[in-house]
Protein backbone atom coordinates (compact mmCIF):
# COMPACT_ATOMS: atom_id res chain seq x y z
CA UNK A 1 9.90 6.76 37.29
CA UNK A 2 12.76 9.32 37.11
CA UNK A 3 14.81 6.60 35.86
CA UNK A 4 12.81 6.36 32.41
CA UNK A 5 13.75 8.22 29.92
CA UNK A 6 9.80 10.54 29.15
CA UNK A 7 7.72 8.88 26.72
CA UNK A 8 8.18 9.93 22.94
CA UNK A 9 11.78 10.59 23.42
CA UNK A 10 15.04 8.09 23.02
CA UNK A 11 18.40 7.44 23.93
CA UNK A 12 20.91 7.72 20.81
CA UNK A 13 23.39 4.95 21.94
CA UNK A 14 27.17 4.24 20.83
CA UNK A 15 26.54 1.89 18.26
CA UNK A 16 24.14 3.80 16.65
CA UNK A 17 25.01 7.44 17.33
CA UNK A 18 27.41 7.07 14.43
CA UNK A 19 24.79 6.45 11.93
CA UNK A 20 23.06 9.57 13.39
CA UNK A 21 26.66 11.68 12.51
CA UNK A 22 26.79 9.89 9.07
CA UNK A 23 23.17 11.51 7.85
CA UNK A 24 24.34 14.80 9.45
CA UNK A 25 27.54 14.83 7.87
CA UNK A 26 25.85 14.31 4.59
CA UNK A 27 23.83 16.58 4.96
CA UNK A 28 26.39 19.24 6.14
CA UNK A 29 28.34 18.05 2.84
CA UNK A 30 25.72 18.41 0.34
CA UNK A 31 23.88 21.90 1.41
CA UNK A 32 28.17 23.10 1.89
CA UNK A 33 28.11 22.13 -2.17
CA UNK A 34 24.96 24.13 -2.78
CA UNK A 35 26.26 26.70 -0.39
CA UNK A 36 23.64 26.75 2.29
CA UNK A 37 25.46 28.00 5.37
CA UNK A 38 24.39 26.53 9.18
CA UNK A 39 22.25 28.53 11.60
CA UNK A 40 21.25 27.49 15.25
CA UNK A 41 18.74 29.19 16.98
CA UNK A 42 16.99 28.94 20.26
CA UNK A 43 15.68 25.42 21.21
CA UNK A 44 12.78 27.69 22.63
CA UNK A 45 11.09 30.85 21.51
CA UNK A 46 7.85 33.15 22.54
CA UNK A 47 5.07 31.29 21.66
CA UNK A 48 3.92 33.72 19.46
CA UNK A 49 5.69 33.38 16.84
CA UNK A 50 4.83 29.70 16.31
CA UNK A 51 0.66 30.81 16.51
CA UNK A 52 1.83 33.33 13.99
CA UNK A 53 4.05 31.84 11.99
CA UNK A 54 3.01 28.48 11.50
CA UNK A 55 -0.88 29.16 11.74
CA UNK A 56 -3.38 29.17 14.80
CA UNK A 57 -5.64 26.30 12.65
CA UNK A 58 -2.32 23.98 12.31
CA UNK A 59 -2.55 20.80 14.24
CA UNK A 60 0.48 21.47 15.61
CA UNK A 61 -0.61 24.78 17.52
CA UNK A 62 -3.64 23.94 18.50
CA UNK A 63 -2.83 20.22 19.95
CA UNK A 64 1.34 19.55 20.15
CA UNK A 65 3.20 22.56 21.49
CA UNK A 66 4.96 22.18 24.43
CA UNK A 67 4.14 25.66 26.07
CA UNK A 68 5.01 26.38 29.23
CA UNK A 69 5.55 30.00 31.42
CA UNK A 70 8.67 31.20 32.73
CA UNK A 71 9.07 33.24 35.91
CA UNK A 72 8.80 36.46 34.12
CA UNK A 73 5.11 35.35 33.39
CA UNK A 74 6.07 35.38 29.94
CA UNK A 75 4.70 32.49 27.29
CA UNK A 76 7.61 30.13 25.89
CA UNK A 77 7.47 27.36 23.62
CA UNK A 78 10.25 24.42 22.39
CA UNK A 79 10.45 24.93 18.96
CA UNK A 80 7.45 22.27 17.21
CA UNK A 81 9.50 23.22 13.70
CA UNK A 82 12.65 25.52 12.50
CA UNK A 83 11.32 27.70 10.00
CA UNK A 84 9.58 30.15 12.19
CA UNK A 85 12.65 30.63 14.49
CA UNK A 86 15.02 30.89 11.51
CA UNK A 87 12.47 33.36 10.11
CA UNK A 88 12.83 35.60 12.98
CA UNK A 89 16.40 35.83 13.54
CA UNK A 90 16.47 36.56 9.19
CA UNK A 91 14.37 39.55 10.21
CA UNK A 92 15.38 40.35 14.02
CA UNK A 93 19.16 40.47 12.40
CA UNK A 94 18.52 41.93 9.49
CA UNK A 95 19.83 39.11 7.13
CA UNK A 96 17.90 40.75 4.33
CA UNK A 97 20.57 43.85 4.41
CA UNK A 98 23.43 41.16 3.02
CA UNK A 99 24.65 41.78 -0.21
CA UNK A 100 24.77 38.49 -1.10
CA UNK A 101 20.96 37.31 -1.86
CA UNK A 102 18.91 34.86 -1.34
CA UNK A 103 20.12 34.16 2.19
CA UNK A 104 20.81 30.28 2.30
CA UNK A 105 20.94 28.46 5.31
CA UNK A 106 20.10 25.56 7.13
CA UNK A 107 19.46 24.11 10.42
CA UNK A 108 19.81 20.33 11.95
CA UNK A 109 18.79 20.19 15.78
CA UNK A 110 16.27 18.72 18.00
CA UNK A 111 12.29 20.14 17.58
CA UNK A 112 9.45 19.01 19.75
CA UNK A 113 5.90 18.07 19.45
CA UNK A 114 3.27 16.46 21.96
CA UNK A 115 1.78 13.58 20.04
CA UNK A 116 1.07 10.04 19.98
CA UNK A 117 4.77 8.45 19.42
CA UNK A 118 5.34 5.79 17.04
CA UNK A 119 8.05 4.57 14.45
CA UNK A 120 9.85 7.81 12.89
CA UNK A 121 7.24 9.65 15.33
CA UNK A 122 9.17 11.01 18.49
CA UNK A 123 8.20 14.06 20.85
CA UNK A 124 11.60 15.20 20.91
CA UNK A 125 12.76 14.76 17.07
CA UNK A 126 15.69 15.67 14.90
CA UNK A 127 15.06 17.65 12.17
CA UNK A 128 17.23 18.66 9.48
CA UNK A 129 15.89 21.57 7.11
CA UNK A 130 16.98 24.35 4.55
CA UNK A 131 15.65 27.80 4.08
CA UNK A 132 16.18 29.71 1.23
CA UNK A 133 15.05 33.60 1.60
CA UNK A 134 14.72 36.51 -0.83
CA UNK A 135 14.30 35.19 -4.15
CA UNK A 136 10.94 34.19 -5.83
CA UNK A 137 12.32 32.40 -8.91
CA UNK A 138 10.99 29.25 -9.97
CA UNK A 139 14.82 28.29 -10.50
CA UNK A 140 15.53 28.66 -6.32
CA UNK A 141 12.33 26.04 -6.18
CA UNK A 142 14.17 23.62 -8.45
CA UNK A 143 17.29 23.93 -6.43
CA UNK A 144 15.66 23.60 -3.23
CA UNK A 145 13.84 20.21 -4.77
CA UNK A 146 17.28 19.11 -5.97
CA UNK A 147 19.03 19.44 -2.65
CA UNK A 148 17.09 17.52 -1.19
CA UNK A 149 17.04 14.80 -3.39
CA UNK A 150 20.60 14.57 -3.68
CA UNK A 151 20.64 14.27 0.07
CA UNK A 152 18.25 11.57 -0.33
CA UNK A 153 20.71 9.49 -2.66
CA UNK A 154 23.97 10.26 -0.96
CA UNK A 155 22.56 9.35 2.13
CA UNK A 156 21.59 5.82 0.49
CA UNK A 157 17.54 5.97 0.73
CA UNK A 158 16.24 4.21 -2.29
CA UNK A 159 13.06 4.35 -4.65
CA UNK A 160 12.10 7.69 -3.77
CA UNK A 161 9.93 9.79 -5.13
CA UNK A 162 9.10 13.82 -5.61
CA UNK A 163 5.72 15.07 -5.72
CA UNK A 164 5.01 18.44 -6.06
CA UNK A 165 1.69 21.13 -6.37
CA UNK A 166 0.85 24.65 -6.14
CA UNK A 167 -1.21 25.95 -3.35
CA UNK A 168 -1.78 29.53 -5.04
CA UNK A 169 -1.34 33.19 -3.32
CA UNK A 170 -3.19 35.83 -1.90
CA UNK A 171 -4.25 36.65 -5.23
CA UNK A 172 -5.89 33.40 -6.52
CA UNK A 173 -6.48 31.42 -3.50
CA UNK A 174 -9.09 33.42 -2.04
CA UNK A 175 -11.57 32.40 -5.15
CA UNK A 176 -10.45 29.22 -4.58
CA UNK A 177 -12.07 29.43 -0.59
CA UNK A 178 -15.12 30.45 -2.38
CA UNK A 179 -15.42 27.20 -4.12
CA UNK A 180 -14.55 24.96 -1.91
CA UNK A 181 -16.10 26.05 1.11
CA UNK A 182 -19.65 26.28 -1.29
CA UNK A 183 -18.54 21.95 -2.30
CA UNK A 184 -17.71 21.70 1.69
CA UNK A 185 -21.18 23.15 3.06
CA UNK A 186 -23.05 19.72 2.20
CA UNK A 187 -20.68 18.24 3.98
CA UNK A 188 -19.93 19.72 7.00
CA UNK A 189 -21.67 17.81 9.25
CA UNK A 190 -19.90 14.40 8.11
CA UNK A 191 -16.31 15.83 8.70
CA UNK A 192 -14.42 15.42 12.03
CA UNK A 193 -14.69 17.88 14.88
CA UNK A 194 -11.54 19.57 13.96
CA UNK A 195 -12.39 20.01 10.56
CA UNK A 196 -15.50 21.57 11.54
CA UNK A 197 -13.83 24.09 13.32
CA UNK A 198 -11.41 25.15 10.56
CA UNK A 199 -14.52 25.55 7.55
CA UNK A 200 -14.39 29.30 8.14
CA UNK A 201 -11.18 30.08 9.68
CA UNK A 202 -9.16 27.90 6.93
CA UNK A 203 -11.05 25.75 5.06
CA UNK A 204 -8.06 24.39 2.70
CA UNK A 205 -6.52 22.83 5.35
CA UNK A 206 -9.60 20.37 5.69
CA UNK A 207 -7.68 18.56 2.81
CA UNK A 208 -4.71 18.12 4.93
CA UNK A 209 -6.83 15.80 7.52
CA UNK A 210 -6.06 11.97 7.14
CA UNK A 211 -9.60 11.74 8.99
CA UNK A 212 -11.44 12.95 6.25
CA UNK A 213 -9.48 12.44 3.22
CA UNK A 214 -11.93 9.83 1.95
CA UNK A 215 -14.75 12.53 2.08
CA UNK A 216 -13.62 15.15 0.23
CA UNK A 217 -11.55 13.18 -2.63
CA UNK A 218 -13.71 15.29 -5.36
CA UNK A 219 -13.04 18.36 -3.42
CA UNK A 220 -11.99 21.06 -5.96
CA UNK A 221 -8.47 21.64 -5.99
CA UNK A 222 -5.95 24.88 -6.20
CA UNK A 223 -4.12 24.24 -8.97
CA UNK A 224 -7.49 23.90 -11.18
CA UNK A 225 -7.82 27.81 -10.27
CA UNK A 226 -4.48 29.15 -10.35
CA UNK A 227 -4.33 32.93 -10.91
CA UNK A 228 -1.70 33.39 -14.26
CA UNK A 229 1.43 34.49 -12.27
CA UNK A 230 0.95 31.08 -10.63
CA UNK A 231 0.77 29.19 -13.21
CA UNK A 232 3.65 30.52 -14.96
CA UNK A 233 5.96 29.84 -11.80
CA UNK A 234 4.82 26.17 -11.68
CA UNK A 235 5.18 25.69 -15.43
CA UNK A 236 9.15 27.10 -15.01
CA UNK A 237 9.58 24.95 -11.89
CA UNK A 238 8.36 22.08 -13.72
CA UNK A 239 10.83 23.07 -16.48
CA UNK A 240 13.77 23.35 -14.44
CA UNK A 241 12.74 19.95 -13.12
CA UNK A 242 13.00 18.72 -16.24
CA UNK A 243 16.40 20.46 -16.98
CA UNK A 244 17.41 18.58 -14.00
CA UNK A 245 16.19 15.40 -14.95
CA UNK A 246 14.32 15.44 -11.68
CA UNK A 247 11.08 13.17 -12.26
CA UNK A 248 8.32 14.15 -10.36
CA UNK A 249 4.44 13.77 -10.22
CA UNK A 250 2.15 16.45 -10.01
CA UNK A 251 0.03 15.56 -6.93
CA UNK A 252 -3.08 18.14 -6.73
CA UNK A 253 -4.38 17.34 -2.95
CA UNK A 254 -0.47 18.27 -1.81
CA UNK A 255 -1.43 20.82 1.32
CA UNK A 256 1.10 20.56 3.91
CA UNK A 257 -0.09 21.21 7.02
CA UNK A 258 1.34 24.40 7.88
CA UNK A 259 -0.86 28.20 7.19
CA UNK A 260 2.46 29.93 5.56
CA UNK A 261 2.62 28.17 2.51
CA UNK A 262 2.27 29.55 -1.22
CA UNK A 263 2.70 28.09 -4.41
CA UNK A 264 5.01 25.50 -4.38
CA UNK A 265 4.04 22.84 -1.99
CA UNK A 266 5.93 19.38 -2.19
CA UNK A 267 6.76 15.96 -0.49
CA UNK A 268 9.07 13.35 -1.65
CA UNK A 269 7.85 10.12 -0.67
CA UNK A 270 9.27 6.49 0.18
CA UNK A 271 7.41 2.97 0.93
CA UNK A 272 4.19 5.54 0.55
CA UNK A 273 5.29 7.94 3.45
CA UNK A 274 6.88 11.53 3.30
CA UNK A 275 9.90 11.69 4.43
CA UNK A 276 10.94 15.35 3.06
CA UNK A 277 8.03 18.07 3.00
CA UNK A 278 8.43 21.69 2.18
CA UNK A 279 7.33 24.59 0.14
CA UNK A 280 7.29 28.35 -0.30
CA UNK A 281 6.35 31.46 1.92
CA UNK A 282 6.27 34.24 0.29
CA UNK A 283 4.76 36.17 3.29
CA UNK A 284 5.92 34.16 6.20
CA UNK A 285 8.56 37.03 6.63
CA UNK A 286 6.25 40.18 6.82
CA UNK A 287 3.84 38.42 9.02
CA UNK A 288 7.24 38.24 11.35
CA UNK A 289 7.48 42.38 11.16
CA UNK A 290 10.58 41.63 8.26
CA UNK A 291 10.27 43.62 4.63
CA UNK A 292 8.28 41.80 1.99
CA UNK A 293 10.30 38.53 1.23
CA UNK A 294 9.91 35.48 -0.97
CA UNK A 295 10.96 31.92 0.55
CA UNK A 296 10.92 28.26 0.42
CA UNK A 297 12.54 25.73 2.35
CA UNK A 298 12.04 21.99 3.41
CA UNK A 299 11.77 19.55 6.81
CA UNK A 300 13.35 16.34 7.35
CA UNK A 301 13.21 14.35 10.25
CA UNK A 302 16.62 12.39 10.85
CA UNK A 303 14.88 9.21 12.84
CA UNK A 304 12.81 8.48 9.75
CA UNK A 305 15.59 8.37 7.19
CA UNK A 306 17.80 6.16 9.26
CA UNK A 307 14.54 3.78 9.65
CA UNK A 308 13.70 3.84 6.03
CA UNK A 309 17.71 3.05 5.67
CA UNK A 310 16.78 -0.03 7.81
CA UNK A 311 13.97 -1.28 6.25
CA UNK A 312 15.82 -0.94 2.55
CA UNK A 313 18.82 -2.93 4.24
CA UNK A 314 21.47 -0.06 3.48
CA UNK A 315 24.87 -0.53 4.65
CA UNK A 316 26.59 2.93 5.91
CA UNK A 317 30.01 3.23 5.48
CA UNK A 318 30.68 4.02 9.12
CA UNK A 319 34.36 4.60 10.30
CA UNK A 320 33.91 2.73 13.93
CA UNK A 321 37.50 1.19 14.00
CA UNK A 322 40.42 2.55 16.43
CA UNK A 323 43.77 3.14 15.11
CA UNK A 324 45.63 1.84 17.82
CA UNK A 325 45.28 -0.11 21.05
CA UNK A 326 48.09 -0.50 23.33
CA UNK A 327 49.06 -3.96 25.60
CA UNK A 328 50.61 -3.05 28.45
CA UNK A 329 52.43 -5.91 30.41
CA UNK A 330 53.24 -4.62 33.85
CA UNK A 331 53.59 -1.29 36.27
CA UNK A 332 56.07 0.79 34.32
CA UNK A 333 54.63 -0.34 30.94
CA UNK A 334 51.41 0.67 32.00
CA UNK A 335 52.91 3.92 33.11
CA UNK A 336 54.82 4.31 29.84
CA UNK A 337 51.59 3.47 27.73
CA UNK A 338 49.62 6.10 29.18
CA UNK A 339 51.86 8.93 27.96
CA UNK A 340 52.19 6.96 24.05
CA UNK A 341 48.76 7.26 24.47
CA UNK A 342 48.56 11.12 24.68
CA UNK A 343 50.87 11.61 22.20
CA UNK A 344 49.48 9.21 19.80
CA UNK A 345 46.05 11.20 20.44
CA UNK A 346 47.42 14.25 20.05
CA UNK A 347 49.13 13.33 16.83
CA UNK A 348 45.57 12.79 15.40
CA UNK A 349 45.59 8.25 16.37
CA UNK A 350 42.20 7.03 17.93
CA UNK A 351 43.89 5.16 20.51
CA UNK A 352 42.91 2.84 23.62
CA UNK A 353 44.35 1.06 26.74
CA UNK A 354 43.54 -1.33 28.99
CA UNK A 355 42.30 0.14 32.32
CA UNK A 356 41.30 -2.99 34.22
CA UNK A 357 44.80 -4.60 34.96
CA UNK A 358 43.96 -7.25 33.26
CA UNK A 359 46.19 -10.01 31.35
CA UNK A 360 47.72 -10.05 27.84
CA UNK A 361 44.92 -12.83 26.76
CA UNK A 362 42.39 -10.28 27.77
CA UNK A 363 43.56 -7.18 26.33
CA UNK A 364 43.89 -8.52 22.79
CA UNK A 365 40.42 -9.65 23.04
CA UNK A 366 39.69 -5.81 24.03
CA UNK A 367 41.27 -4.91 20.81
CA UNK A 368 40.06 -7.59 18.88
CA UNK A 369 36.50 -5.74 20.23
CA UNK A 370 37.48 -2.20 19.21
CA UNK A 371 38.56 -3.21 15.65
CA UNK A 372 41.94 -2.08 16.09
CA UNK A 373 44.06 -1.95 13.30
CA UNK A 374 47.04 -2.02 14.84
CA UNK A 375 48.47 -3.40 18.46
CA UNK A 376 51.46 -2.22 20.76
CA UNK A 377 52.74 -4.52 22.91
CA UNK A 378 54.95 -3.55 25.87
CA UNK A 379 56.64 -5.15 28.29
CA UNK A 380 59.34 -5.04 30.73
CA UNK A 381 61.59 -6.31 28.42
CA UNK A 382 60.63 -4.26 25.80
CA UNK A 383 61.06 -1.48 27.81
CA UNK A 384 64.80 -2.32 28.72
CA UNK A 385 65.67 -2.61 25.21
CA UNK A 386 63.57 0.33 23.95
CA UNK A 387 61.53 -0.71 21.59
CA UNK A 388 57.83 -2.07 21.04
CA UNK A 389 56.36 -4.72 19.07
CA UNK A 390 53.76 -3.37 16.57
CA UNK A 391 51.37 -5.90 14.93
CA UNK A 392 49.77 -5.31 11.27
CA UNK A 393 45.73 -7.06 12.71
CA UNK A 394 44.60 -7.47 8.89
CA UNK A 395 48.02 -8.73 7.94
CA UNK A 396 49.43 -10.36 11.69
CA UNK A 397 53.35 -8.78 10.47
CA UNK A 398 54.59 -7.92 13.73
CA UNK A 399 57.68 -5.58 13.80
CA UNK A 400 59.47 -4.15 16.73
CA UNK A 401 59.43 0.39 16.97
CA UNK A 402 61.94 1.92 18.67
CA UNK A 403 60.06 3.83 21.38
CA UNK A 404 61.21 7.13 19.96
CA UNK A 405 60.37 6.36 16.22
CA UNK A 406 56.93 4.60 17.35
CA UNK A 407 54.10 7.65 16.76
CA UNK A 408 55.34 8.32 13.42
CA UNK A 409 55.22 4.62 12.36
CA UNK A 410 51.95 4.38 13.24
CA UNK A 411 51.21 7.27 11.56
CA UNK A 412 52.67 6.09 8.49
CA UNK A 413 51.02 2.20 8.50
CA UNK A 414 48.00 3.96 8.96
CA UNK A 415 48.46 5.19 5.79
C-alpha cells in the first residue's frame, strides 16, 4: 500500500533522530581533528562505475544494485557504497592536482542495496566512511585504523575490537590464485552456486562466502605468500599500531567483499559482527581513468552502531530540552507571546507556545513535556504592568522581567 513506507527502509522519528545527529556529529568532530574534509556526491551514478569499481564478481553487483534506466536510455544506479563515487569525482575533478596530499575526505549519506533486511540490515542505509587518497605509507593505514577507532569510543560503543590482514598486490597475489584455485579444484563441486561461478573469474573471493566458509577453512591464505614489498608495509602498519597502542589481531581469512582491495584489509568487530570494514586500493583510481594512486578508506553503517549502542545500554548525552516555553493567558498575551517568541528565537532560545488555546493547567503540562528549563507566564495583568513572571523549573524561583529586559534574562539564566 502507498501508505507503507517500502520494505528494507525506515522512518527516523523525533525521538530518535537525535541519536542519529549525535553519531554524525561525532563523527564530523573526530575526522575535523584528523582533518578529513566532507564530500557529497550523487545519490546515483552510471552504473558503470560500480561494475568497475567495486568488481563484476561482488555480491553486491551481481545481486543488490538498484539499477534502473532513465529516459535518455542511459544505465543509472543508487549508490550500493561511497567509495566508487568519491573515487570518480577525485579523478573527474582532478583532486590529485592539490598541493596539499593525500586528499582526505569523507562522506556520511544514505547508500542502497537490494537484500534481505534485518537488524542493522536496511535497503536504504546510512553510511558513514573516510577516504584517504595519494599516499601509500603504512603510517596513512595506521591513521585510517585509528580514526576509526576513536570514533568508535567517542561515540560510546564498547569492547571492540580491530582485526586486520593483507590481501597482497598485483605482484604477489597472482601466485597466490595459482595455489588456491589448485586446493579449490577438489572442491568445486561442494561449494555453492555462486562460488562456482567466481573459481576462474576471482577465486579469492570464495573466502568471502559465509556459505562456504566451513569448506575451505584450510584454504591457503595471502598473507602466507606475500611478495617482500608486502610484507614490509604490513610489518610498519603493525608497528605504527603498536606506536599507537592500537591492539589488534592478525586475522588471515580477512577478504572483504569488494574486487578493489590491496594489502591492507581490516574489520573491527563487536558482539562478533563488523561494524567498521575497510582497506586499501591502490588501483581503484586508474581503473576510474585517474593517474596511478594509492588509497585506503573505511565503511560504517550508522543503524548498526546506534543498535550495538542499544544492546551495550549506552546513554547519549542528547541535548532534547527547550530553553523556553511561554504561557500565554488570554488574546493580547497570546498576541504579545508570539512576537517574544521570534525574538527569543532569533536571539539563539529554543522556544515554544501553546497553539491550542488551551488553559494555564494545560500549558505547563506542555512544558513540563518539552523539558523546559524555564517558563514565561503572561497575562493581562502582567501585561498592564509590563512585566512577566519567569520561573527557574529545576529550582521553582519565580521572578517577574520587565518585558523590555526579558530576552536578555533569559539569555543570561540560561547561562
Amino acid at each position: 500500500m502507498f501508505t507503507n513506507k517500502p520494505r528494507g527502509t525506515q522512518d527516523i522519528l523525533p525521538g530518535e533522530v537525535e541519536k542519529w545527529q549525535f553519531v554524525e556529529k561525532v563523527a564530523r568532530d573526530v575526522c575535523r581533528r584528523f582533518n578529513y574534509q566532507e564530500i557529497r556526491t550523487p545519490i546515483f551514478e552510471h552504473t558503470e562505475l560500480f561494475a568497475r569499481g567495486v568488481g563484476e564478481t561482488t555480491d553486491i553487483v551481481e545481486k543488490e544494485m538498484y539499477t534502473f534506466t532513465d529516459r535518455g536510455e542511459r544505465s543509472l544506479t543508487l549508490r550500493p557504497e561511497g567509495t566508487a563515487g568519491v573515487v570518480r569525482s577525485f579523478v573527474e575533478n582532478k583532486l590529485y592536482g592539490l598541493p596539499q596530499q593525500p586528499t582526505k575526505l569523507y562522506y556520511i549519506g544514505p547508500m542502497f542495496r537490494y537484500e534481505r533486511p534485518q537488524a542493522g540490515r536496511d535497503r536504504q542505509f546510512v553510511q558513514f566512511g573516510i577516504e584517504s587518497l595519494g599516499s601509500d605509507q603504512p603510517s596513512v593505514d595506521a591513521e585510517v585504523l585509528a580514526l576509526a577507532m576513536t570514533f568508535l569510543t567517542e561515540v560510546g560503543v564498547r569492547d571492540h575490537s580491530l582485526e586486520i590482514n593483507s590481501v597482497g598486490c598485483p605482484t604477489c597475489r597472482p601466485v597466490y590464485r595459482e595455489h588456491l584455485m589448485h586446493y579449490l579444484a577438489d572442491k568445486k563441486d561442494e561449494l555453492c552456486k555462486d562460488c562456482q561461478s567466481r573459481y576462474e573469474r576471482n577465486p579469492m573471493r570464495i573466502l568471502d562466502c559465509k556459505a562456504d566458509r566451513d569448506k575451505v577453512q584450510d584454504a591457503p591464505v595471502m598473507i602466507d605468500h606475500l611478495c617482500d614489498a608486502c610484507r614490509t608495509h604490513f610489518d610498519r602498519l603493525q608497528e605504527h599500531l603498536d606506536d599507537f597502542a592500537i591492539p589488534y589481531t592478525v586475522n588471515a581469512h580477512i577478504v572483504r567483499g569488494l574486487d578493489y582491495y590491496t594489502r591492507t584489509a581490516f574489520e573491527i568487530i563487536v558482539d562478533g559482527s563488523t561494524i567498521i570494514g575497510g582497506g586499501r586500493y591502490n588501483g581503484l583510481v586508474s581503473e576510474l581513468g585517474g593517474p596511478e594512486t594509492a588509497g585506503i578508506g573505511f565503511g560504517c553503517g550508522v543503524s548498526r552502531v546506534l543498535i550495538t549502542l542499544d544492546n551495550q545500554k549506552v546513554e547519549l548525552p542528547l541535548e532534547q530540552t527547550l530553553d523556553v516555553y511561554v504561557v500565554a493567558l488570554g488574546e493580547a498575551a497570546d498576541r504579545k507571546a508570539v512576537s517574544l517568541l521570534q525574538e527569543m528565537r532569533v536571539a539563539g532560545l529554543s522556544a515554544e507556545k501553546d497553539y491550542l488555546a488551551r488553559g494555564m493547567k494545560a500549558q505547563l503540562k506542555s512544558a513540563d513535556r518539552l523539558q523546559a528549563k524555564q517558563v514565561v507566564i503572561l497575562g493581562d495583568d502582567e501585561l498592564a504592568q509590563g512585566v512577566a513572571n519567569v520561573k527557574d523549573m529545576a529550582s521553582g524561583e519565580q521572578i517577574a522581567v520587565p518585558l523590555p529586559e526579558l530576552t536578555e534574562k533569559l539569555q543570561m539564566r540560561k547561562g
